[in-house]
N, C-alpha and C. Protein backbone atom coordinates (compact mmCIF):
# COMPACT_ATOMS: atom_id res chain seq x y z
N UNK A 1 -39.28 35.62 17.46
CA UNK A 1 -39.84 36.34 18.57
C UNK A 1 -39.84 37.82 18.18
N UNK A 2 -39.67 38.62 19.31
CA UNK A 2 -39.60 40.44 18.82
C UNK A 2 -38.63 40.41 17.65
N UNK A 3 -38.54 41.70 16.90
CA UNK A 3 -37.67 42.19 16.20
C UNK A 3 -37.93 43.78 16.33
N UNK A 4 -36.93 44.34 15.43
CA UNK A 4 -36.75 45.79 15.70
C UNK A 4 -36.87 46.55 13.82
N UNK A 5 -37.43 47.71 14.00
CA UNK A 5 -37.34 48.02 13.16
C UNK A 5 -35.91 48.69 12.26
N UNK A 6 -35.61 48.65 11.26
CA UNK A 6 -34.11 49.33 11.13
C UNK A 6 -33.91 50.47 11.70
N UNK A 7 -33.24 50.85 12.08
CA UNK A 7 -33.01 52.41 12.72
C UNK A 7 -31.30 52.49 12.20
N UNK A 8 -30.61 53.69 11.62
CA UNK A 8 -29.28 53.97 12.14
C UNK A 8 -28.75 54.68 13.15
N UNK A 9 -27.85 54.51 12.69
CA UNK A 9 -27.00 55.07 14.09
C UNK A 9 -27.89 56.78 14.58
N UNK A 10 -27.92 56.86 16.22
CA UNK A 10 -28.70 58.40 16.51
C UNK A 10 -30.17 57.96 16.08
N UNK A 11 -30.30 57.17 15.49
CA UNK A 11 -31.77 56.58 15.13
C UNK A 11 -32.52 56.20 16.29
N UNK A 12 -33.94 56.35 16.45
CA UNK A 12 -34.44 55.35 17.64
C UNK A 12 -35.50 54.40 16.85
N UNK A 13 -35.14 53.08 17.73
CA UNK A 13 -35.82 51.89 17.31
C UNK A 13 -36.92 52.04 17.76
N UNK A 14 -37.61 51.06 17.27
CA UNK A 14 -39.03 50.63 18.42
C UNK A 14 -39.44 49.55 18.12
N UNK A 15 -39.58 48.67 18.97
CA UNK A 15 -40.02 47.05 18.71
C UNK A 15 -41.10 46.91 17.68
N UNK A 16 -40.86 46.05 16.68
CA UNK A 16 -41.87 45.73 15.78
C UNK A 16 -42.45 44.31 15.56
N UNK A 17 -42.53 43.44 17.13
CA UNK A 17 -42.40 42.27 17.35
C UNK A 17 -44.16 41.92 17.04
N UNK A 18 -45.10 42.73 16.85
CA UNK A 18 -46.02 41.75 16.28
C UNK A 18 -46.09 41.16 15.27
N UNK A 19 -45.36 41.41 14.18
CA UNK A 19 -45.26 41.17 12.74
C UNK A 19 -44.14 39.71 13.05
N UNK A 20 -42.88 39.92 13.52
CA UNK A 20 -41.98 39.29 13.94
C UNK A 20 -42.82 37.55 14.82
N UNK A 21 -43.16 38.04 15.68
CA UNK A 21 -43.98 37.01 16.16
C UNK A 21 -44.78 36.04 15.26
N UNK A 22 -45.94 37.02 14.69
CA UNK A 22 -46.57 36.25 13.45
C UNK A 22 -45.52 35.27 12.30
N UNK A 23 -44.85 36.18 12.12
CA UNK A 23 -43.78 35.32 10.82
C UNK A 23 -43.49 33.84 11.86
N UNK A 24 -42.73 33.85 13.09
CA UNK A 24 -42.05 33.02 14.13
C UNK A 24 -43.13 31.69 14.39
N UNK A 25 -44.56 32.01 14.49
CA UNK A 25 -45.43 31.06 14.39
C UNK A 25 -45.54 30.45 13.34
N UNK A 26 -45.90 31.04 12.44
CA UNK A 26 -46.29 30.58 10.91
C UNK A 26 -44.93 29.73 10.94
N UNK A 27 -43.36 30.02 11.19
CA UNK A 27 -42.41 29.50 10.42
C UNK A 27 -42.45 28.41 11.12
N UNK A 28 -43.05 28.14 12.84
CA UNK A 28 -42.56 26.89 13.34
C UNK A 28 -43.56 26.38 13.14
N UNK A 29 -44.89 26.68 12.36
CA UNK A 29 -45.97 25.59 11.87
C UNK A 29 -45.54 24.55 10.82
N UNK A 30 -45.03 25.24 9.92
CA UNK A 30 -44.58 24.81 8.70
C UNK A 30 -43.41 23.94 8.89
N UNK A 31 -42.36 24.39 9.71
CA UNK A 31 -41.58 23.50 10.31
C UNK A 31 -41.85 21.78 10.95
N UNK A 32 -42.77 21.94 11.83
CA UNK A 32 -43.36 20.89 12.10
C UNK A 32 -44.41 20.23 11.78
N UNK A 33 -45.35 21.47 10.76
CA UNK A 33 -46.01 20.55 10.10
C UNK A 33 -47.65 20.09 11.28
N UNK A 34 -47.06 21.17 12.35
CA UNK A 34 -48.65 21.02 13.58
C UNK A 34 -49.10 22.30 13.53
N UNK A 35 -50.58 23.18 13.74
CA UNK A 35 -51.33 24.46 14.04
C UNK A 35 -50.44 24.91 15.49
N UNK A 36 -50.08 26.12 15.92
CA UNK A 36 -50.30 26.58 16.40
C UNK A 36 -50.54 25.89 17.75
N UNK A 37 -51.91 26.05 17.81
CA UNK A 37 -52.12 25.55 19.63
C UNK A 37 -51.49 24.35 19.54
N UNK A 38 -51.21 23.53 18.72
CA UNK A 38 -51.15 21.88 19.19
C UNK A 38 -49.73 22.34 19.56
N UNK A 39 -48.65 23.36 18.63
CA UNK A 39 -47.21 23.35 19.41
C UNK A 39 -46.99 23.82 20.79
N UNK A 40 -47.82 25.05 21.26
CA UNK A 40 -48.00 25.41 22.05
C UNK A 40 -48.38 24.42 23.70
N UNK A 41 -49.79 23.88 22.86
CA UNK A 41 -50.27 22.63 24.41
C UNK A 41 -48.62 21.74 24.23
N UNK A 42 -48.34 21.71 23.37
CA UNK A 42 -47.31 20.38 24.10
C UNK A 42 -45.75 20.50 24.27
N UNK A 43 -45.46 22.36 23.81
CA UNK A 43 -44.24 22.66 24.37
C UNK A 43 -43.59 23.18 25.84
N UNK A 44 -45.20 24.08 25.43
CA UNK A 44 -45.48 25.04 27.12
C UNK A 44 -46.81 24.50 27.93
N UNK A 45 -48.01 24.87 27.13
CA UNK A 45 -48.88 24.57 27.71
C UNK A 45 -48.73 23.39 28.87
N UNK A 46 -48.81 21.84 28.25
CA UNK A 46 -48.56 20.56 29.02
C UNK A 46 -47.84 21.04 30.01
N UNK A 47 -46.26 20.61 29.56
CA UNK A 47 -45.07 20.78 30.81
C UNK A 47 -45.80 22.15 31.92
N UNK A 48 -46.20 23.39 31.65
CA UNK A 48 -45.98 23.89 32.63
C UNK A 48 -47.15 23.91 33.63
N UNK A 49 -48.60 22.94 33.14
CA UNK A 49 -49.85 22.90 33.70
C UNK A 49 -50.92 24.26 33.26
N UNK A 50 -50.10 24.79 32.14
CA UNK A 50 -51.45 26.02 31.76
C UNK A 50 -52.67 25.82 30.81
N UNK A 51 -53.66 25.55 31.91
CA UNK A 51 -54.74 25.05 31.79
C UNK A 51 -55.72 26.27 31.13
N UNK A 52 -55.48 27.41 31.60
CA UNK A 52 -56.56 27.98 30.93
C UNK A 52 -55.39 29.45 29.85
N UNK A 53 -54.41 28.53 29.10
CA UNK A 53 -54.11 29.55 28.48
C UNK A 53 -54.19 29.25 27.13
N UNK A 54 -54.66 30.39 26.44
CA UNK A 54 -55.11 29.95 24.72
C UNK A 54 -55.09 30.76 23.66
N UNK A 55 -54.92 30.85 22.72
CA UNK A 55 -54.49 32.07 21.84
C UNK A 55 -55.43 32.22 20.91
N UNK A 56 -56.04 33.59 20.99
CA UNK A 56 -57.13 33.41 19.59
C UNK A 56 -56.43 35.05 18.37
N UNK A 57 -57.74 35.07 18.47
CA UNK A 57 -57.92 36.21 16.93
C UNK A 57 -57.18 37.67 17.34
N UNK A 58 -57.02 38.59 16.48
CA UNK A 58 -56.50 39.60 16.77
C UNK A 58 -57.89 40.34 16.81
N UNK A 59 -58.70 40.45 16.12
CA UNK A 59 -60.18 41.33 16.49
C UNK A 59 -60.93 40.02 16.14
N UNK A 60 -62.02 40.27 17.34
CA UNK A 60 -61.46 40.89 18.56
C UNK A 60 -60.47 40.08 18.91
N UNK A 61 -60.00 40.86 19.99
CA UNK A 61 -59.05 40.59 21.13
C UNK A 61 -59.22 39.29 21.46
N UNK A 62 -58.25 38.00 20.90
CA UNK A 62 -58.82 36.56 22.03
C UNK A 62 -59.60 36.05 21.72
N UNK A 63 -60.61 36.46 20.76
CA UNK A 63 -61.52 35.72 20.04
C UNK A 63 -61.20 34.34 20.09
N UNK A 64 -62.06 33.35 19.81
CA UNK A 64 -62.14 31.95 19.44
C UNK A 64 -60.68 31.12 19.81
N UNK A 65 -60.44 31.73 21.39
CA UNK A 65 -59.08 30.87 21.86
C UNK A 65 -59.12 29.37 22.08
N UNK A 66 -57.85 29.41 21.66
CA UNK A 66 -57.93 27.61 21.31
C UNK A 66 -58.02 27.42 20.07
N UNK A 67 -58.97 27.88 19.35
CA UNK A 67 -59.64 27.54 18.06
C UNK A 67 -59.19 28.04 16.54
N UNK A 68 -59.09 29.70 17.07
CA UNK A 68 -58.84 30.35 15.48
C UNK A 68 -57.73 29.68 14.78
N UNK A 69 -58.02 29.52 13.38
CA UNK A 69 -57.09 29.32 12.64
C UNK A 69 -56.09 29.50 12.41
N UNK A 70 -56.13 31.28 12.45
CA UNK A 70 -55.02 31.83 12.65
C UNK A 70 -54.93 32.73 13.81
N UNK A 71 -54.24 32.03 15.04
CA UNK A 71 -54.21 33.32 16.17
C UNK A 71 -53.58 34.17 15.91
N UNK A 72 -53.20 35.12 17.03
CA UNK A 72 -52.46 36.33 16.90
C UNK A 72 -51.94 36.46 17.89
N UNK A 73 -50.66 35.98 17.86
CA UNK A 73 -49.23 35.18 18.88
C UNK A 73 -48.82 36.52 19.74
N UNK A 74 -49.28 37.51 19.10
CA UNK A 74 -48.14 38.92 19.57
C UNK A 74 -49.24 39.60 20.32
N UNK A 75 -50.71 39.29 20.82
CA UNK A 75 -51.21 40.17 21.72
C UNK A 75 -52.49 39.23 21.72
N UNK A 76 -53.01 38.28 21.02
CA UNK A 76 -54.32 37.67 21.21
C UNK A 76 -54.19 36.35 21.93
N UNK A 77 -53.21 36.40 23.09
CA UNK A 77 -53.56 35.10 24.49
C UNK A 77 -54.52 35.18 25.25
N UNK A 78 -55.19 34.83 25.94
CA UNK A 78 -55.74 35.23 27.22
C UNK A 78 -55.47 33.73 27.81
N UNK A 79 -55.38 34.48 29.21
CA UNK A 79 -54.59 33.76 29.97
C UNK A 79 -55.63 33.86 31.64
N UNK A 80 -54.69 33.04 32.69
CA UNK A 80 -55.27 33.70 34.12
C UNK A 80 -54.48 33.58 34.77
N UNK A 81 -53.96 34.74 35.74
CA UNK A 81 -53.07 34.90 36.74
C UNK A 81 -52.42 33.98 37.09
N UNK A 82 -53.10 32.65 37.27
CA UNK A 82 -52.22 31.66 37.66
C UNK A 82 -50.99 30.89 36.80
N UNK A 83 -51.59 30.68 35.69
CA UNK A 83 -50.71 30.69 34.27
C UNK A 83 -50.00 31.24 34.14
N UNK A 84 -50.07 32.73 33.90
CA UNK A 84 -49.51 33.64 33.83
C UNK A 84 -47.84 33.66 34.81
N UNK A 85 -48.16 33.04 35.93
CA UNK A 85 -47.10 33.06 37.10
C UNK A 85 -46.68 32.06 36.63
N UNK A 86 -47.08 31.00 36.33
CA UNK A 86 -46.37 29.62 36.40
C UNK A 86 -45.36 29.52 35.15
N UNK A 87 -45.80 30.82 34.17
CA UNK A 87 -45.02 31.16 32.97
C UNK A 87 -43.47 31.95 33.53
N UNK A 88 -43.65 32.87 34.00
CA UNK A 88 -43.01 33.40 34.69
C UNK A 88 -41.80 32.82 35.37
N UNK A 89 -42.48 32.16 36.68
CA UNK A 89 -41.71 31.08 37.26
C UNK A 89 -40.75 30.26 36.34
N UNK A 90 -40.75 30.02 35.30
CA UNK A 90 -39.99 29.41 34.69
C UNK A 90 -38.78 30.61 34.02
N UNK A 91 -38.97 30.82 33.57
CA UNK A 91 -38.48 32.16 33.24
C UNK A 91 -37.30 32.71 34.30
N UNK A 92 -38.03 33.27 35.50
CA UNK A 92 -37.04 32.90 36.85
C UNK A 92 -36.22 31.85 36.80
N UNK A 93 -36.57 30.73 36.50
CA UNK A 93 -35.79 29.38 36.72
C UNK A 93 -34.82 29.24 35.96
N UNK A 94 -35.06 30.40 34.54
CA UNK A 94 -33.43 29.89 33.37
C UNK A 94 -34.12 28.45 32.76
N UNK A 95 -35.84 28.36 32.75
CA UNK A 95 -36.33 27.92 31.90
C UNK A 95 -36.97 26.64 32.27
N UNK A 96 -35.89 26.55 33.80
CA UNK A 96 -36.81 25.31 34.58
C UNK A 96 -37.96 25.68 35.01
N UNK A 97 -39.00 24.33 34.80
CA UNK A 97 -39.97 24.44 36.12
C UNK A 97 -40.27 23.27 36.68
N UNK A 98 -40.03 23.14 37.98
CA UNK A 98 -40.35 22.07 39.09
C UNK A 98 -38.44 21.28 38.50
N UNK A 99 -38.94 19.85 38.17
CA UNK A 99 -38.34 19.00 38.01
C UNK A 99 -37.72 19.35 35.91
N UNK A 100 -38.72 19.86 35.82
CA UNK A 100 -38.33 19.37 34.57
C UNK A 100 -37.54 21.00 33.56
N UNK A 101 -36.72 20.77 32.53
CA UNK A 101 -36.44 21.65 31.76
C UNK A 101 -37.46 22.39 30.35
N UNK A 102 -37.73 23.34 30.96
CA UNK A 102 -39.03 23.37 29.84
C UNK A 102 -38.28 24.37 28.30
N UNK A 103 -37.19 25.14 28.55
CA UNK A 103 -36.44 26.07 27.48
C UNK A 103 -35.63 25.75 28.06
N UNK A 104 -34.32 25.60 27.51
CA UNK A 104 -33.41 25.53 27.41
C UNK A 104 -32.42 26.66 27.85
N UNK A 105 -31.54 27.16 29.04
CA UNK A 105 -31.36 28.43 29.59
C UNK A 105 -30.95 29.37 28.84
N UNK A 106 -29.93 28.73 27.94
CA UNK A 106 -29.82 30.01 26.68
C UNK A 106 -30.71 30.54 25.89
N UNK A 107 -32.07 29.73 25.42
CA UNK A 107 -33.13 30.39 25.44
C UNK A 107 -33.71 31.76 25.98
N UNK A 108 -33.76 31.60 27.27
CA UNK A 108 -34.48 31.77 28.49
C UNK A 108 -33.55 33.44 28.29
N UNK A 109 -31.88 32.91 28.90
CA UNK A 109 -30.90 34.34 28.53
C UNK A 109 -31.00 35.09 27.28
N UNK A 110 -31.31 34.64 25.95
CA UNK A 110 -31.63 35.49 25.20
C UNK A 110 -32.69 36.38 24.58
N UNK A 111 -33.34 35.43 25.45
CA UNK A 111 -35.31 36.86 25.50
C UNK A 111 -35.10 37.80 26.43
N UNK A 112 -34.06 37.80 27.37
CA UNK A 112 -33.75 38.61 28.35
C UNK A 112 -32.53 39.41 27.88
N UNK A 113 -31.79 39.02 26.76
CA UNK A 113 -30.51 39.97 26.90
C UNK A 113 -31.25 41.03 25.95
N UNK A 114 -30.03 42.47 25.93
CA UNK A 114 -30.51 43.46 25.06
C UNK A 114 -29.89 42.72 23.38
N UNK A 115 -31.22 42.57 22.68
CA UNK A 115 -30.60 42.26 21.15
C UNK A 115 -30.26 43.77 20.30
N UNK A 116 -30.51 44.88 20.68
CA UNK A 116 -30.28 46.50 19.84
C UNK A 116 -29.48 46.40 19.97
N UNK A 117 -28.54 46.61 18.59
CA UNK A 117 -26.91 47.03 18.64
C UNK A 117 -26.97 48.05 19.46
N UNK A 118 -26.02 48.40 19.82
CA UNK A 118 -25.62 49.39 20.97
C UNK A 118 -25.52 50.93 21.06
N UNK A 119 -25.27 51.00 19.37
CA UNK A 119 -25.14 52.39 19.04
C UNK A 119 -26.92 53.32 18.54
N UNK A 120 -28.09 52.08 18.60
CA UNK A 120 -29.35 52.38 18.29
C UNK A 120 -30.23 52.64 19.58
N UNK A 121 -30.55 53.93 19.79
CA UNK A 121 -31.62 54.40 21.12
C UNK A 121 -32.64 53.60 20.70
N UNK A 122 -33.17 52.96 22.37
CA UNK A 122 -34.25 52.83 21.68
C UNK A 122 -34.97 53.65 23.26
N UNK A 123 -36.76 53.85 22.43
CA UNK A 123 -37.62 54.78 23.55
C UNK A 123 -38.65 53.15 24.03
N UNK A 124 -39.32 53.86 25.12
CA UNK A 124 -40.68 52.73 25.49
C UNK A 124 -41.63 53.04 25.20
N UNK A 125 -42.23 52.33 24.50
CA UNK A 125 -43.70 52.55 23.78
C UNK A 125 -44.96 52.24 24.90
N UNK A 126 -45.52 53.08 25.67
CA UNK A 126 -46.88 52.87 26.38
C UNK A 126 -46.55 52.83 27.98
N UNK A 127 -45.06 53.05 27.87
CA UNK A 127 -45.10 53.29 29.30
C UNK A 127 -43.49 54.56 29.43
N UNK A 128 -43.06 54.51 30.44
CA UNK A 128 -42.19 55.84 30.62
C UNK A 128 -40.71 55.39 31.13
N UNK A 129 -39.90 55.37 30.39
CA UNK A 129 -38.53 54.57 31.42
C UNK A 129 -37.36 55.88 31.18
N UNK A 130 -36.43 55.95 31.83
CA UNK A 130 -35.47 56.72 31.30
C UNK A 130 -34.11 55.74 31.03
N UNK A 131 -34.20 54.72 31.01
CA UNK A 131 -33.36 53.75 29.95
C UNK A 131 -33.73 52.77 30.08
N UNK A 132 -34.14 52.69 28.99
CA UNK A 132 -34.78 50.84 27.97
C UNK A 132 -33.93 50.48 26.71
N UNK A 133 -33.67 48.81 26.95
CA UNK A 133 -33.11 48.18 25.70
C UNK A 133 -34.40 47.23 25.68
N UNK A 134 -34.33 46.46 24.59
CA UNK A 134 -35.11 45.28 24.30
C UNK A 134 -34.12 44.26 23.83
N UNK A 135 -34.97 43.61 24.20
CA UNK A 135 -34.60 41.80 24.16
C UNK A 135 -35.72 40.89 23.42
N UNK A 136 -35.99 39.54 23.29
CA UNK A 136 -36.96 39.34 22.31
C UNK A 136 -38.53 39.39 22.96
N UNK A 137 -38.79 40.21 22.56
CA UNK A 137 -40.89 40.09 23.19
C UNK A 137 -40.49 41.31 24.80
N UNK A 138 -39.41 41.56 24.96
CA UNK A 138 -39.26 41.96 26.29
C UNK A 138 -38.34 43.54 26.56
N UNK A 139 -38.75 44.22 27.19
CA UNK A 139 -38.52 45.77 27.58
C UNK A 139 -37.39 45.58 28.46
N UNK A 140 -36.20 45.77 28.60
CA UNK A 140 -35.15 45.69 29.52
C UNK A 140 -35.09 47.00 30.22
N UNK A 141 -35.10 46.98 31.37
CA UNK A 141 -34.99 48.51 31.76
C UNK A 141 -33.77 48.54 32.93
N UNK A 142 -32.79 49.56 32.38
CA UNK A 142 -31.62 49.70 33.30
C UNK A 142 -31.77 50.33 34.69
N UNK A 143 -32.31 50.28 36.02
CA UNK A 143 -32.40 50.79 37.15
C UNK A 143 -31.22 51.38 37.39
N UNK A 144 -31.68 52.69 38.59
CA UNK A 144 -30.50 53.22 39.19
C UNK A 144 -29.88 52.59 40.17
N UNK A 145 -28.27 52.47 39.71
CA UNK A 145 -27.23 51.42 40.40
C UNK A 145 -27.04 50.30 39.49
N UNK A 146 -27.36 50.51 38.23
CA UNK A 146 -27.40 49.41 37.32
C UNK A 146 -27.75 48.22 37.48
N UNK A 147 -28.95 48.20 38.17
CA UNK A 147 -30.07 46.78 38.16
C UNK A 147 -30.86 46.87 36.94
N UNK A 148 -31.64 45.69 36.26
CA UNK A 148 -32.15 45.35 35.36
C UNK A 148 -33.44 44.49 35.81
N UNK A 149 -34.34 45.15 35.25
CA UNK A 149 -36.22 44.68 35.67
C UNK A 149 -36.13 44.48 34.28
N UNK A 150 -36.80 43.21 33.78
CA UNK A 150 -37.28 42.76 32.59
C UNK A 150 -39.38 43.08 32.68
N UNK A 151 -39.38 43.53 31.62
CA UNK A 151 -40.76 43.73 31.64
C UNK A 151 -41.58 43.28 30.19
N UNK A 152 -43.14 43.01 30.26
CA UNK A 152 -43.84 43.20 28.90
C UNK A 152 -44.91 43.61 29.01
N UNK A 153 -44.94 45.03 29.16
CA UNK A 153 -46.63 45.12 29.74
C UNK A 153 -47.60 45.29 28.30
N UNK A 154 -48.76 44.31 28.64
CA UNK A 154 -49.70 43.69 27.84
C UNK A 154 -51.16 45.26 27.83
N UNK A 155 -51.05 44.92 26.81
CA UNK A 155 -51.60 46.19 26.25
C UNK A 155 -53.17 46.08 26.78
N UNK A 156 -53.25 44.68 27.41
CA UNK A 156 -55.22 44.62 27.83
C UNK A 156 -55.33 44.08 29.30
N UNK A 157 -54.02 44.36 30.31
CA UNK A 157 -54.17 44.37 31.64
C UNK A 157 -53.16 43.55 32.28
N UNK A 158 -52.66 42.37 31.63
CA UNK A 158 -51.74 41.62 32.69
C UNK A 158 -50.05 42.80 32.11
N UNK A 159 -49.35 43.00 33.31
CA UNK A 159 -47.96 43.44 33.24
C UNK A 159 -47.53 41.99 34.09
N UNK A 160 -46.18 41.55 33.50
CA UNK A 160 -45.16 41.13 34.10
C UNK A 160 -43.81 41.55 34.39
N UNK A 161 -43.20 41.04 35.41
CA UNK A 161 -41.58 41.59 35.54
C UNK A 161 -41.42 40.61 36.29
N UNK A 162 -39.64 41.05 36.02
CA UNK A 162 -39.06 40.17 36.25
C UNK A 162 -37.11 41.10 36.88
N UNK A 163 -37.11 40.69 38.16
CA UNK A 163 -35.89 41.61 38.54
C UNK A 163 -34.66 40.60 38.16
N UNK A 164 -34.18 40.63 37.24
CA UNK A 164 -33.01 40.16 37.12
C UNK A 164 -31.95 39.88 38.07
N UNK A 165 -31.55 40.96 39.11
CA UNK A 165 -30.53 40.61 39.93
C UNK A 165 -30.64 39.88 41.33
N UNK A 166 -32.21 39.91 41.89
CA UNK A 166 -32.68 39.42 42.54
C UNK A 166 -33.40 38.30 42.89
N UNK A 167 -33.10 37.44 40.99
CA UNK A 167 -34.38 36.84 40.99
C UNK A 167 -35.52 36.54 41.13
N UNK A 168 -36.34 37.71 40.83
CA UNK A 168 -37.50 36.88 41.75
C UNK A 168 -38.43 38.02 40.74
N UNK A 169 -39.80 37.68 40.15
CA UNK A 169 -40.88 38.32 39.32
C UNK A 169 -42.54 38.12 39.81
N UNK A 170 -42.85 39.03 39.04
CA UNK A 170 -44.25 38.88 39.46
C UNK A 170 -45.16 39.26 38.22
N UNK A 171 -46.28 39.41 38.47
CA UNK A 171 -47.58 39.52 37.19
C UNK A 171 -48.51 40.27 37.65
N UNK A 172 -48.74 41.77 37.11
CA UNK A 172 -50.08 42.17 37.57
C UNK A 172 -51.16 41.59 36.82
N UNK A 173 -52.47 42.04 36.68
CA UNK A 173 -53.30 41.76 35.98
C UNK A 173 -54.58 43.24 36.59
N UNK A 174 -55.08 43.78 35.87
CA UNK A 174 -55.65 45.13 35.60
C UNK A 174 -56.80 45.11 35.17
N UNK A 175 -57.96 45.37 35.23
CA UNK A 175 -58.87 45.26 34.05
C UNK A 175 -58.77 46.86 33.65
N UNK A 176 -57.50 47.12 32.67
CA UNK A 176 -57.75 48.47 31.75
C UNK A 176 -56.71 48.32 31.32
N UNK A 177 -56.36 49.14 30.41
CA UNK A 177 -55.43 49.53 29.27
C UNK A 177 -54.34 49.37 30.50
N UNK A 178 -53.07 48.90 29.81
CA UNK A 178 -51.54 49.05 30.77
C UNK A 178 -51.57 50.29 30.48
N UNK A 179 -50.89 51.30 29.93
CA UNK A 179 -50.89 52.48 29.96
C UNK A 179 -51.07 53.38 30.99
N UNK A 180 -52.74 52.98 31.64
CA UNK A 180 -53.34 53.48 32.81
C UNK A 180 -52.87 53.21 33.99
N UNK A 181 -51.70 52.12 33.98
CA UNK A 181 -51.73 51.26 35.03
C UNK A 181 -50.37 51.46 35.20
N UNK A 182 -49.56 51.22 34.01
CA UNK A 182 -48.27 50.83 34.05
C UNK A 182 -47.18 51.53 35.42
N UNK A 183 -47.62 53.06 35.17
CA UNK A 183 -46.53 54.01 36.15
C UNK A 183 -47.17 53.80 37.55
N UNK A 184 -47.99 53.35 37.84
CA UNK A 184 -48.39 53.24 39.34
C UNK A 184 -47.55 51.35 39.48
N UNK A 185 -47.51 50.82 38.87
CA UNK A 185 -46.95 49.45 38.93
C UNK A 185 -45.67 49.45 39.25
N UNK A 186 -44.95 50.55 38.52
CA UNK A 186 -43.65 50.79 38.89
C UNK A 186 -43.36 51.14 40.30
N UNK A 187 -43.54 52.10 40.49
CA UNK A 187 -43.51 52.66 42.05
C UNK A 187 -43.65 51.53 43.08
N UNK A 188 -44.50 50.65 42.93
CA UNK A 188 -44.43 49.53 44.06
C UNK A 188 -43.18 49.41 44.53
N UNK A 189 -43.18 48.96 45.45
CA UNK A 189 -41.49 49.28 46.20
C UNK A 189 -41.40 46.85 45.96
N UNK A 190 -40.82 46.87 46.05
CA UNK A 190 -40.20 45.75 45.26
C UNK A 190 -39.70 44.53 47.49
């Protein structure tokens, strides 16, 4: 999943999880010996009913989803709101959804915990926090009173979060750059 670039100590990191991602696909192809979408339709896709979610090319963006040979795991999904939630929802769940176990909760807890050793700053790339850790694929952000919003905002319109102490997340979806979007998303009063 994500990874980080080396940083030392007083160093600041910054997620370098598209590269990380790519390697993580390729390694569980080869592993099993199936493409891509076929692990996908029958790990997540199936179990969670996401019908219109599919991974294509990196240029363009989403290209030939479903299809390309080689997608591009770390930003070329396209997806639809509803998916998108039902992804989510699980996630909330510690990996359940409905009846069934779709990740495994320690899974689930470790895309959410901070993986940066402790002594490495890290900053937020494309949006504005005044304290962020990362976790795998995911922006941890420490709230005042020490609450924790898990976030990944998608660089071509859907943001998700996820409030940790409250349980409970949601999914925007934008048609523009997150960037444009991101700091008005925040402010929503929760």
């Amino acid at each position: 999943m994500g990874q980080q670039d080396v940083a030392r100590p007083g160093e600041h990191a910054r997620p370098a999880g598209d590269v990380g991602f790519q390697v993580a696909a390729v390694a569980a192809e080869r592993a099993t010996g199936k493409n891509w979408h076929a692990l996908f339709a029958a790990r997540l896709a199936a179990p969670l009913g996401l019908a219109d979610t599919k991974f294509g090319t990196l240029l363009p963006v989403g290209g030939e989803p479903g299809s390309a040979s080689l997608p591009w795991v770390a930003g070329g999904a396209v997806s639809t709101l509803d998916d998108y939630a039902r992804f989510l929802r699980m996630l909330v769940g510690k990996g359940r959804y409905g009846e069934q176990q779709i990740l495994k909760e320690e899974t689930v807890a470790a895309m959410l915990r901070d993986q940066v050793p402790s002594q490495v700053e890290v900053q937020s790339v494309g949006f504005e926090a005044d304290a962020v850790r990362y976790g795998l694929g995911t922006w941890i952000e420490i709230l005042p009173g020490g609450a924790q919003r898990v976030s990944d905002p998608g660089a071509f319109g859907f943001t998700p979060w996820i409030d940790l102490d409250l349980g409970l997340g949601g999914v925007f979806a934008v048609r523009d750059r997150v960037v444009q979007a991101y700091q008005d998303i925040l402010r929503m009063p929760i």
